[in-house]
Protein backbone atom coordinates (compact mmCIF):
# COMPACT_ATOMS: atom_id res chain seq x y z
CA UNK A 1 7.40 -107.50 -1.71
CA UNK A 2 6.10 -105.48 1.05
CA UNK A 3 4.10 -106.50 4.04
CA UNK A 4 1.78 -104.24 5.74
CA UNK A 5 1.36 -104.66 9.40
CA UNK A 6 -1.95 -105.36 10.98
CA UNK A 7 -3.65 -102.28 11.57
CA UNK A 8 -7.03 -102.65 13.63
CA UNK A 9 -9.55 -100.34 13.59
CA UNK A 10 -12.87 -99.46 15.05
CA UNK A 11 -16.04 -98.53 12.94
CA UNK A 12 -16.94 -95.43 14.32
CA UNK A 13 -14.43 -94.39 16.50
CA UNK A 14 -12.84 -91.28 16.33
CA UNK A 15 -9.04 -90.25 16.92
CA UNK A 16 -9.07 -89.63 20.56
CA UNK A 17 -11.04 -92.95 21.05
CA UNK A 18 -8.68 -94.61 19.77
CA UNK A 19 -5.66 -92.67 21.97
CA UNK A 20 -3.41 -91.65 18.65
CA UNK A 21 -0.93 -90.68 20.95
CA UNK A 22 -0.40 -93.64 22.96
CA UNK A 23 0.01 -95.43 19.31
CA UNK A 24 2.80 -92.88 18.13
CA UNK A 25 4.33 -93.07 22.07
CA UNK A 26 4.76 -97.17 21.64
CA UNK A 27 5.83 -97.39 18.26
CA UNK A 28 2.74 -99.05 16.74
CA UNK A 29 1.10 -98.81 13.29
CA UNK A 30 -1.30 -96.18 13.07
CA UNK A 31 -3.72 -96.42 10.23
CA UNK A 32 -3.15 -92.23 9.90
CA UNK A 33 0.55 -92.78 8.98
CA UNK A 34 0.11 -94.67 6.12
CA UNK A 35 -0.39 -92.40 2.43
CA UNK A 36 -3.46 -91.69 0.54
CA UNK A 37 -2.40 -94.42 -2.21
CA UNK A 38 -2.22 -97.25 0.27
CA UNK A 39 -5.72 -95.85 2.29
CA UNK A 40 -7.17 -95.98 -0.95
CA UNK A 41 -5.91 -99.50 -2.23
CA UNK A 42 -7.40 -100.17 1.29
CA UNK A 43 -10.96 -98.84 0.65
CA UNK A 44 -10.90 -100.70 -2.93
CA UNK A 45 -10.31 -103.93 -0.87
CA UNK A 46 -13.11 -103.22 1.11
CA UNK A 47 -15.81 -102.57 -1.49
CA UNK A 48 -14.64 -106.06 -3.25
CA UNK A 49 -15.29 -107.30 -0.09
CA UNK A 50 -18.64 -106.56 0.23
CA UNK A 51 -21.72 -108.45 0.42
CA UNK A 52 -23.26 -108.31 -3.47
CA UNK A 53 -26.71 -108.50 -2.10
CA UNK A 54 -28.28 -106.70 0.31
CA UNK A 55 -29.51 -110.17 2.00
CA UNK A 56 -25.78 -111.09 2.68
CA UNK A 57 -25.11 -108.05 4.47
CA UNK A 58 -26.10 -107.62 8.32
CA UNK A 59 -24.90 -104.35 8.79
CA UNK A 60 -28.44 -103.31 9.33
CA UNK A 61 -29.75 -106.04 11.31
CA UNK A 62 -29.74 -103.86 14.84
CA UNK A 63 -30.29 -100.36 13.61
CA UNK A 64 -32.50 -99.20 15.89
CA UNK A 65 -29.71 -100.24 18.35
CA UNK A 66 -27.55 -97.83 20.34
CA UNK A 67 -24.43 -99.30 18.92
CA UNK A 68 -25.74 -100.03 15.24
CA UNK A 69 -22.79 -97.47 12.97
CA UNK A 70 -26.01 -96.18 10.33
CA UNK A 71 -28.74 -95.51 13.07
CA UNK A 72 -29.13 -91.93 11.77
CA UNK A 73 -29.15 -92.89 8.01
CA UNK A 74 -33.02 -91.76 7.89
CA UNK A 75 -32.78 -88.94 10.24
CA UNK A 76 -34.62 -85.95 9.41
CA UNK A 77 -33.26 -82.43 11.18
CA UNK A 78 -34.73 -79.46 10.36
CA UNK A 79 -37.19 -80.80 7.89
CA UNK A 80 -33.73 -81.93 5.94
CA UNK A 81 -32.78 -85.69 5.34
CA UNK A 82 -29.34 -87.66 6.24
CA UNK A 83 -27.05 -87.55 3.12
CA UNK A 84 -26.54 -91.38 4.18
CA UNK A 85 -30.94 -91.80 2.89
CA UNK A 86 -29.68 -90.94 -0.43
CA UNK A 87 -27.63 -93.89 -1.02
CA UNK A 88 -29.48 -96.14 -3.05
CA UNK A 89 -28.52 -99.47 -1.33
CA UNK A 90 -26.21 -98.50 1.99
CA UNK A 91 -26.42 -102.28 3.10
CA UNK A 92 -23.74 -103.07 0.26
CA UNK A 93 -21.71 -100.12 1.39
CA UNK A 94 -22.27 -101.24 5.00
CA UNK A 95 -18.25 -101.86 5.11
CA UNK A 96 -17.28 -98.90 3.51
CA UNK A 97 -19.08 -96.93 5.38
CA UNK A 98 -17.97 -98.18 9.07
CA UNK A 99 -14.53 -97.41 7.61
CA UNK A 100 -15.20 -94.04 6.77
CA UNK A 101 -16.49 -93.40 10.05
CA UNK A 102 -13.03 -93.63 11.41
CA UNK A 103 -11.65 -90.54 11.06
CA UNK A 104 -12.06 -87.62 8.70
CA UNK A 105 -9.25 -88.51 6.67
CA UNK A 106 -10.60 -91.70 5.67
CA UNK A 107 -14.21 -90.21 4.82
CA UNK A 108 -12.59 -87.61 2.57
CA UNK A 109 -11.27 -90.51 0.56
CA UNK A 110 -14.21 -92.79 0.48
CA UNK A 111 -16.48 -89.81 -0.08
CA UNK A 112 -16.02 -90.74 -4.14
CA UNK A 113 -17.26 -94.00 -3.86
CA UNK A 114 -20.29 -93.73 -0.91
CA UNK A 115 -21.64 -90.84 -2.49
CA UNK A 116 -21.15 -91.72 -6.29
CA UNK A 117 -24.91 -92.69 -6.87
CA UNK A 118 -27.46 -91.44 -4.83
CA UNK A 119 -31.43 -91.60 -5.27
CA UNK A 120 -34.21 -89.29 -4.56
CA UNK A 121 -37.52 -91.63 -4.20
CA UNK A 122 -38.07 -94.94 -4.25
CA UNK A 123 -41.80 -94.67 -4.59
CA UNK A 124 -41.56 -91.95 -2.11
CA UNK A 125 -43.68 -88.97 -1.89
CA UNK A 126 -43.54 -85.15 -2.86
CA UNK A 127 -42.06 -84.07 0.46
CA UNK A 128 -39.93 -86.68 1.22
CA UNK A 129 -38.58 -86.48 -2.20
CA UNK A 130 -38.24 -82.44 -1.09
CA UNK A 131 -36.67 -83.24 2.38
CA UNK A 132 -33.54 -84.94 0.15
CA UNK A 133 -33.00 -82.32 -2.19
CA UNK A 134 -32.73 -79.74 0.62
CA UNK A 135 -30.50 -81.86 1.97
CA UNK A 136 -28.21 -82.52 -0.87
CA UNK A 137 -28.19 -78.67 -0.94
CA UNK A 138 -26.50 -79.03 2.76
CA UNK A 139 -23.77 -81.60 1.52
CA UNK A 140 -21.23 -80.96 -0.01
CA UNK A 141 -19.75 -84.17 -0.68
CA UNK A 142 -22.49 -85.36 -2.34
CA UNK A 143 -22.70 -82.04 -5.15
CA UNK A 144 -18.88 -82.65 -5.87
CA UNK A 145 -18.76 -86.72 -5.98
CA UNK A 146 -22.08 -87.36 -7.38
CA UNK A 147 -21.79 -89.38 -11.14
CA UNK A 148 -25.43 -90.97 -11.00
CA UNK A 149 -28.85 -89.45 -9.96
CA UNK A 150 -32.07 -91.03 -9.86
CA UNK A 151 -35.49 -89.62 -9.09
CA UNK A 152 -38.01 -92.28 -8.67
CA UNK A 153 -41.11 -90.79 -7.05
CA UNK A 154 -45.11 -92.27 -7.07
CA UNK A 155 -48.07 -90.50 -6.37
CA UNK A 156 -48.83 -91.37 -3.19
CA UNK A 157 -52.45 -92.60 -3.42
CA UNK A 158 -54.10 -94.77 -0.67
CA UNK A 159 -55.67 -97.72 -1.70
CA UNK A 160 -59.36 -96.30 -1.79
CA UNK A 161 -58.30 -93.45 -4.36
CA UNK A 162 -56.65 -96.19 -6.40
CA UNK A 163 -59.89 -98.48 -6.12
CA UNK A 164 -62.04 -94.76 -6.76
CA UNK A 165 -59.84 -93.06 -9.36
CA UNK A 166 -57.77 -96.12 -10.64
CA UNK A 167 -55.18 -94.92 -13.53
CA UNK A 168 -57.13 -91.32 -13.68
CA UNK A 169 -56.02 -90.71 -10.14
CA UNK A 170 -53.91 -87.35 -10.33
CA UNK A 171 -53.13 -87.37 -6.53
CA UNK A 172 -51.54 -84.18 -4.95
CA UNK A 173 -49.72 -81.59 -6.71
CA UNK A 174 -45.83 -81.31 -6.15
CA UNK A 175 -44.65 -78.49 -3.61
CA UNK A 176 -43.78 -75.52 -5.38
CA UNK A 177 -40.55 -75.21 -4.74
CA UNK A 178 -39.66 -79.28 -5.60
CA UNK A 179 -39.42 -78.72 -9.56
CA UNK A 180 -36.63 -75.14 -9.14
CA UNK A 181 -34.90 -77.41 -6.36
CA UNK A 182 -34.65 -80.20 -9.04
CA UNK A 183 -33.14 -78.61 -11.07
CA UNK A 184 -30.65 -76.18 -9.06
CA UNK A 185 -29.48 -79.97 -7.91
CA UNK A 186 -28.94 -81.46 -10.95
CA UNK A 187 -27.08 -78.00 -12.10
CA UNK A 188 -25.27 -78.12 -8.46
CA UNK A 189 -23.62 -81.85 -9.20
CA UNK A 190 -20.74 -81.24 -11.45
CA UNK A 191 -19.88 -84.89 -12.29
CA UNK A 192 -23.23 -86.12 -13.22
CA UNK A 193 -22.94 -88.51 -15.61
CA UNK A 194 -26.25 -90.66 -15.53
CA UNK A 195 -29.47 -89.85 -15.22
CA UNK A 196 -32.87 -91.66 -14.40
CA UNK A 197 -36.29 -89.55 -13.80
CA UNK A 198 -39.35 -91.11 -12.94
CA UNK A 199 -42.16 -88.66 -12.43
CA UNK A 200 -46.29 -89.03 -12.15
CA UNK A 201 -47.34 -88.87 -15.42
CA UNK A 202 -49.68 -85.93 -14.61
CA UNK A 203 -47.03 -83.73 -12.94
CA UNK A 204 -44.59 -84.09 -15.76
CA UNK A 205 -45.73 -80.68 -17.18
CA UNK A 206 -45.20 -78.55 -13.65
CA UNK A 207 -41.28 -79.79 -14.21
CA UNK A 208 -40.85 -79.57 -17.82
CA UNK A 209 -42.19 -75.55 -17.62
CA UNK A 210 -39.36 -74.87 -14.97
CA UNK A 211 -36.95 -76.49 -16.53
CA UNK A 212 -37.67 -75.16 -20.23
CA UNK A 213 -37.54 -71.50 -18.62
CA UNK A 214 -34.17 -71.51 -17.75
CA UNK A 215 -31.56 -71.92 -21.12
CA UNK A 216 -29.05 -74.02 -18.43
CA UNK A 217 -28.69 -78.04 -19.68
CA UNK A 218 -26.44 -80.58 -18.09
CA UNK A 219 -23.58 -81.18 -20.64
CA UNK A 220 -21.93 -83.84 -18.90
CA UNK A 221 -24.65 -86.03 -18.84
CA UNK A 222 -24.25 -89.43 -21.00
CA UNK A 223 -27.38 -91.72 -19.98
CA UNK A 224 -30.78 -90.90 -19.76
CA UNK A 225 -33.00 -93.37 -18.44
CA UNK A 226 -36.75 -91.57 -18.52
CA UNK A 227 -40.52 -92.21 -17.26
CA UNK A 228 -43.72 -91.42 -19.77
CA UNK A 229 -43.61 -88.07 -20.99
CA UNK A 230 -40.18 -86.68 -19.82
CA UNK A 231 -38.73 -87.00 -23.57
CA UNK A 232 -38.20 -82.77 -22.96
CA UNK A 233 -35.27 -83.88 -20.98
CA UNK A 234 -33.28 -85.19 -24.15
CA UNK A 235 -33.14 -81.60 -25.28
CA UNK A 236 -31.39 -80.57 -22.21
CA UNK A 237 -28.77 -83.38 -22.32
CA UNK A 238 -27.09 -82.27 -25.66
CA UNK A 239 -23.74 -84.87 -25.09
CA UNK A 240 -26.58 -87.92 -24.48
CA UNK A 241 -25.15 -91.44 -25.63
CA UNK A 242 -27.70 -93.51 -24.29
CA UNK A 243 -31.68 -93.11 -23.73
CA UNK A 244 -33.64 -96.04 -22.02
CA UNK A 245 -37.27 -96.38 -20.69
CA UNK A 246 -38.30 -97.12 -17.47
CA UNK A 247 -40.36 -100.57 -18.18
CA UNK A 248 -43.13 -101.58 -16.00
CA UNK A 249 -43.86 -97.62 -15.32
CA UNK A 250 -43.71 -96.89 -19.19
CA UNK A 251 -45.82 -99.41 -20.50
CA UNK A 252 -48.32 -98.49 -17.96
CA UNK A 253 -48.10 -94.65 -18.14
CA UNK A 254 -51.27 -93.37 -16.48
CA UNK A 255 -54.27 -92.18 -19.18
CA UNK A 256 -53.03 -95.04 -21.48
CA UNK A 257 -53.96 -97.78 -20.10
CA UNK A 258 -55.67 -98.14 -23.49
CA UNK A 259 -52.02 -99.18 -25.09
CA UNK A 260 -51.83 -95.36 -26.73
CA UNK A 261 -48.72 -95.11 -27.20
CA UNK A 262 -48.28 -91.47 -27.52
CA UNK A 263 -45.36 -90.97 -25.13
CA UNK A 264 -43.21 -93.39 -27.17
CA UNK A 265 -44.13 -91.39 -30.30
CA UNK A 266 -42.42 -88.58 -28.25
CA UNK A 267 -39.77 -90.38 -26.92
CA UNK A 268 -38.53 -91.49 -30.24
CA UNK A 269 -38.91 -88.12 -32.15
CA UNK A 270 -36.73 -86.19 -29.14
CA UNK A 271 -34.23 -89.22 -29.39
CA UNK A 272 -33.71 -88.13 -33.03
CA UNK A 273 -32.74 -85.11 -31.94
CA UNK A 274 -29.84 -86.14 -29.67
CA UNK A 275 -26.49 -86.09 -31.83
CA UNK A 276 -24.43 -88.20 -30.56
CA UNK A 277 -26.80 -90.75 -29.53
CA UNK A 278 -25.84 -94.38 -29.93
CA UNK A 279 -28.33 -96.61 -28.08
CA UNK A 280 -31.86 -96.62 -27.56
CA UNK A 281 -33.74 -99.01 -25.67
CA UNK A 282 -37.60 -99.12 -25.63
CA UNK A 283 -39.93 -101.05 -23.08
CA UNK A 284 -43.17 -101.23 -25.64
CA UNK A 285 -45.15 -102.82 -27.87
CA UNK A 286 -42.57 -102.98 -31.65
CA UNK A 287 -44.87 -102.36 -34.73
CA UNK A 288 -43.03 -102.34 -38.01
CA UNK A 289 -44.45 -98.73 -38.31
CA UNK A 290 -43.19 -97.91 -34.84
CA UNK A 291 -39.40 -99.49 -35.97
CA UNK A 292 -39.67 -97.35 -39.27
CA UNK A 293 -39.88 -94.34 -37.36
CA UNK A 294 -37.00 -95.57 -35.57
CA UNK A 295 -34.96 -95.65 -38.15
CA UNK A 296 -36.05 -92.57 -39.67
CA UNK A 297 -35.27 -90.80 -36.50
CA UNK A 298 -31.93 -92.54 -35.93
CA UNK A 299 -30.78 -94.42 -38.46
CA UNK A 300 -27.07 -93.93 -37.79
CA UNK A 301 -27.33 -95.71 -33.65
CA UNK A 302 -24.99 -98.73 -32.78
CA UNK A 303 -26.85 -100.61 -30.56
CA UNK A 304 -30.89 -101.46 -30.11
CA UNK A 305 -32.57 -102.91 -27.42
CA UNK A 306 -36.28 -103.80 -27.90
CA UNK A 307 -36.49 -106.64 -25.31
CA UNK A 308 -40.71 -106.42 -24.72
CA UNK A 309 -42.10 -109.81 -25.59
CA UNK A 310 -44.94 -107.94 -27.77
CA UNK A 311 -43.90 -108.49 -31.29
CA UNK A 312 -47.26 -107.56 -33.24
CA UNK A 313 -46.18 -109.63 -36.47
CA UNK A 314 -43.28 -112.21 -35.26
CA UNK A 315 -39.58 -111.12 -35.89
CA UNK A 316 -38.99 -111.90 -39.80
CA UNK A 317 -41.44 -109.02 -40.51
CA UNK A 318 -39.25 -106.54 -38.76
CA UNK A 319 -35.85 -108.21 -40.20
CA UNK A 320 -35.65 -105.89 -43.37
CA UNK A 321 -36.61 -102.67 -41.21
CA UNK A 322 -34.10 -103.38 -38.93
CA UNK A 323 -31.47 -104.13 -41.80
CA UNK A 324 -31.78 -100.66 -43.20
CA UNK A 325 -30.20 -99.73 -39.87
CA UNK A 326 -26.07 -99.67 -41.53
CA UNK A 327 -23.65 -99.18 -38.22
CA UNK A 328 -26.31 -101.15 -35.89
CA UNK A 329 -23.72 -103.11 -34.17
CA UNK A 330 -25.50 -104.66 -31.54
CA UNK A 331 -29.16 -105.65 -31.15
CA UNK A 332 -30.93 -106.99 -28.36
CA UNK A 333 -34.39 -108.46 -28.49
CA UNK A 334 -37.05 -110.51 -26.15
CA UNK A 335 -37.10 -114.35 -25.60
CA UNK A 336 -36.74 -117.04 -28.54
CA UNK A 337 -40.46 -117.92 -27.73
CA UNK A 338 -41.70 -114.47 -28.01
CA UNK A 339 -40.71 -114.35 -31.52
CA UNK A 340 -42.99 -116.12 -33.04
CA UNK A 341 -40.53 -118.57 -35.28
CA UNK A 342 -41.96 -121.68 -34.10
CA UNK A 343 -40.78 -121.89 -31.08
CA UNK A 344 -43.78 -122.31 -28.08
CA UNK A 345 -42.62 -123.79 -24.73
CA UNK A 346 -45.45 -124.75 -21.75
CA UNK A 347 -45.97 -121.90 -20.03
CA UNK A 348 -47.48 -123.89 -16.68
CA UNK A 349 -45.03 -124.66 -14.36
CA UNK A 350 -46.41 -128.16 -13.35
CA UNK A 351 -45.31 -129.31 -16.94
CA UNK A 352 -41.60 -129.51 -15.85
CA UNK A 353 -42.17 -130.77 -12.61
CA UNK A 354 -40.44 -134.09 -12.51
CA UNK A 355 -40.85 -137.59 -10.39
CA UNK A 356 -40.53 -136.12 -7.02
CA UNK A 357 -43.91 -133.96 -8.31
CA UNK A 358 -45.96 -137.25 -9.52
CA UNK A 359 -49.26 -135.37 -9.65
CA UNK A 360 -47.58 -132.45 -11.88
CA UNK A 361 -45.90 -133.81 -14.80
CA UNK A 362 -44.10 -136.83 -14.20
CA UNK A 363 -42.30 -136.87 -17.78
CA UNK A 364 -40.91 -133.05 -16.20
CA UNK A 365 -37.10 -133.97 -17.25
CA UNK A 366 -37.91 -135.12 -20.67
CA UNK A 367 -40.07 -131.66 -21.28
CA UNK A 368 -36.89 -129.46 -20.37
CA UNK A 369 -34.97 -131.41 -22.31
CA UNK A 370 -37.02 -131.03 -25.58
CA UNK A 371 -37.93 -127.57 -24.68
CA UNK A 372 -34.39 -126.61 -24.10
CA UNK A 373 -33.52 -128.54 -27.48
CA UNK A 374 -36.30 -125.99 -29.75
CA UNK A 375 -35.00 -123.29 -27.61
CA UNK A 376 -31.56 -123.37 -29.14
CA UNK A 377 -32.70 -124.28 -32.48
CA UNK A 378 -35.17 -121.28 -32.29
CA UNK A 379 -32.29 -119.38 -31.17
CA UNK A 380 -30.19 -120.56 -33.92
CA UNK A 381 -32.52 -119.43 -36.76
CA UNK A 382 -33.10 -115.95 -35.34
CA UNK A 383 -29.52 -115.55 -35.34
CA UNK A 384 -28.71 -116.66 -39.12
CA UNK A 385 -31.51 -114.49 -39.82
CA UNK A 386 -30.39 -111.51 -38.31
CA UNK A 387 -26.38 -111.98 -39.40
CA UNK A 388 -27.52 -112.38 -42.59
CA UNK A 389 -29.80 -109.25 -43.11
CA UNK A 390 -27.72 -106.93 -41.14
CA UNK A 391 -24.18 -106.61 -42.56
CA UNK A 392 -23.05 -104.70 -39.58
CA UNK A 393 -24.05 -106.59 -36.57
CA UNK A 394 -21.55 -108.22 -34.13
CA UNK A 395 -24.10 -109.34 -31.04
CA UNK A 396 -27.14 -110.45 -30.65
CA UNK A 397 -29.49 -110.69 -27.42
CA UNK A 398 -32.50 -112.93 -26.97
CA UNK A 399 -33.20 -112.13 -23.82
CA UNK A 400 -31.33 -111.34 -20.76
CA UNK A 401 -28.97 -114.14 -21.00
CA UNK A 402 -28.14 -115.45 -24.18
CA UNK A 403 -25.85 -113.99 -26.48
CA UNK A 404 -24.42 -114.57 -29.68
CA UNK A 405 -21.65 -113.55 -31.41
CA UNK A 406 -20.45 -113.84 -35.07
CA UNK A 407 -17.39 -114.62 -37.64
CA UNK A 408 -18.33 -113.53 -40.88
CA UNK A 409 -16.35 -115.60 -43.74
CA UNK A 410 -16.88 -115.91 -47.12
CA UNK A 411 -19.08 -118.68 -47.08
CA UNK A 412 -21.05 -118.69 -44.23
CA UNK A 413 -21.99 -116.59 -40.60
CA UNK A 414 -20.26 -119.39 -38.07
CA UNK A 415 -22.26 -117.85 -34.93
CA UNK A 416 -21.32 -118.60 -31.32
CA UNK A 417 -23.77 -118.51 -27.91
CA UNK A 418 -22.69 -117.94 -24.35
CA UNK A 419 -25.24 -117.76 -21.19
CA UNK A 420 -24.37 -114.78 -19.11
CA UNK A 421 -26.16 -114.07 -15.52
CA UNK A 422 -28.10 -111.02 -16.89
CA UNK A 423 -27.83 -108.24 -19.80
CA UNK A 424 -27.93 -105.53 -17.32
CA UNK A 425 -30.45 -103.04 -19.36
CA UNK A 426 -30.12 -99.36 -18.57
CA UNK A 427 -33.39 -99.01 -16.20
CA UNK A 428 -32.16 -101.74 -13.84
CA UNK A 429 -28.50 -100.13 -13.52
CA UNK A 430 -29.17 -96.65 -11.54
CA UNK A 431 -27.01 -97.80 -8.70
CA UNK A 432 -24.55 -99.91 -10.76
CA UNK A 433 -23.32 -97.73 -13.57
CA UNK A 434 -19.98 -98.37 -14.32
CA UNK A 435 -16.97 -95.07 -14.62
């Protein structure tokens, strides 16, 4: 077994800070002699290391000080964004990125993981959102490293348009050149893998007419994960595996606040389209007719996600849809109490407070108890139910933390649970997407 020596480093410094020569002159371990395999086994250590929420990590806590490493991570030069502002969440890569500001050597090889998602918008505006794709014109790094792309951007309206216009509120139209710059980018980043666009619903059009004008798609693209009325995209992404929607911003698309349902019409007929698609995962309102035209769009998909907790009829009515579905391996759908199989927990908090709460609930431990007790037997049911009408299916979601599995004998579906932290659906994994 090797032993490495100690090596000691300073974020931010550069070779001659740290006198290179006076290290080779007295013999000492220089981080620069060591190869590319052990640099990089280095860098995997130190995003393992890393704070797994941003409220762990203090790497910001003094940026607007002289000797904070990410003080320029919003700087704007020339009308042209940091490539550091299009990291989704730098805090977690606050480690990584002190290291790669050793040297040049070391940024080459951490460019990979720093850069591999980036975001455009976080309920940013039109020329912000503008600012970063000019600048990921300017980088390099980011065009060659780049796996996972997400445009998130709102419409910008104050509070008195909102109160004044409300859902009807178009705001400003997009800069002319933001929809051609869109898309050079996404053509410009060569390993793009996973992609999430989130556009005002009323400015959808000015991008889908650029894009649709050039013949260009992005064939390495695998995930879609989409905002109301960008189902045109699926017809650009012809190696697609996965579609998603984007939740709160899809069941509220602007014009329909009236529950028309129009863009998930769309959504699934372009789906139906995509060849080699084999999950789907829709944030809406499930109708029996809405899951027939489901199937009849897709019928051959492995996995279905229909998590919303608005089940018009109650599960068993959608059971012998949803069995006509033959390689559907995996199915994920909302709570055990938004089912509607009996199962109808207090909604109040104050019902499970317990004796240190007297004047809320003071029977709180026995409610949890029995609640938790229907919960599993509600749970239970569903899953017989489903195993039983759908000859194919191996998992089972209620949820975002329960799942079951099955072992089919000849007598009887013997079905297991386990309680994970959290199905991670599509829209909630831009910045986490795995290789």
């Amino acid at each position: 077994m090797i032993t490495l020596p100690l090596i000691v480093f300073s974020p931010g410094a550069s070779i001659k800070d740290m006198n290179y020569r006076e290290h080779k002159r007295d013999g000492k371990p220089w981080l620069n002699d060591l190869n590319d395999d052990v640099l990089l086994e280095i860098i995997g250590a130190v995003i393992q290391s890393s704070p797994v929420t941003e409220r762990k990590s203090r790497f910001f806590d003094n940026q607007d000080s002289q000797k904070a490493p990410f003080r320029k991570i919003s700087e704007v030069k020339n009308g042209i964004a940091s490539p550091l502002s299009l990291i989704p969440r730098p805090r977690l890569l606050g480690p990584l990125l002190a290291l790669s500001m050793t040297n040049r050597r070391l940024r080459h090889l951490a460019a990979p993981a720093i850069y591999k998602s980036i975001r455009v918008g976080k309920d940013e505006d039109w020329y912000n959102a503008l600012r970063k794709i000019d600048s990921i014109a300017k980088c390099e790094a980011v065009r060659v490293h780049a796996k996972n792309f997400t445009m998130e951007l709102s419409i910008g309206r104050t509070p008195l348009e909102e109160l004044e216009g409300g859902f009807n509120y178009k705001g400003p139209e997009p800069p002319e050149r933001l929809a051609p710059g869109l898309l050079d980018t996404l053509l410009s980043l060569i390993k793009l893998k996973n992609l999430t666009l989130i556009i005002p619903d009323y400015h959808t059009d000015v991008f889908r007419t650029t894009f649709e004008a050039l013949s260009a798609s992005f064939q390495s693209v695998r995930t879609l994960v989409l905002g109301p009325h960008m189902d045109w995209i699926i017809a650009k992404c012809p190696n697609v595996e996965v579609i998603s929607t984007c939740g709160w911003r899809w069941l509220h698309s602007a014009g329909n606040c009236k529950y028309n349902h129009q863009h998930s019409t769309d959504l699934i007929e372009a789906a139906g389209k995509a060849k080699r698609l084999r999950h789907i995962e829709i944030y809406d309102s499930l109708s029996e007719a809405r899951l027939k035209a489901v199937y009849q769009a897709m019928a051959g998909i492995e996995s279905l996600a229909i998590p919303l907790a608005r089940y018009q009829n109650g599960i068993e009515t959608l059971l012998p849809t949803l069995s006509r579905f033959g390689n559907l391996k995996t199915l994920a759908l909302a709570h055990a109490a938004d089912l509607k199989v009996g199962f109808n927990p207090p909604y109040c908090d104050a019902a499970y407070f317990g004796p240190s709460r007297p004047f809320f609930g003071p029977d709180g431990q026995m409610i949890r108890k029995n609640v938790e007790k229907k919960r599993v037997g509600a749970g239970e049911r569903v899953a017989q139910m489903a195993f039983a009408m759908l000859p194919a299916l191996e998992e089972l979601w209620l949820g975002d933390s329960s799942r079951a599995t099955v072992v089919r004998t000849d007598f009887d579906n013997e079905v297991s649970w386990t309680h994970t932290p959290r199905r991670k659906p599509y829209r909630d994994c831009w910045d986490l997407w795995e290789d």
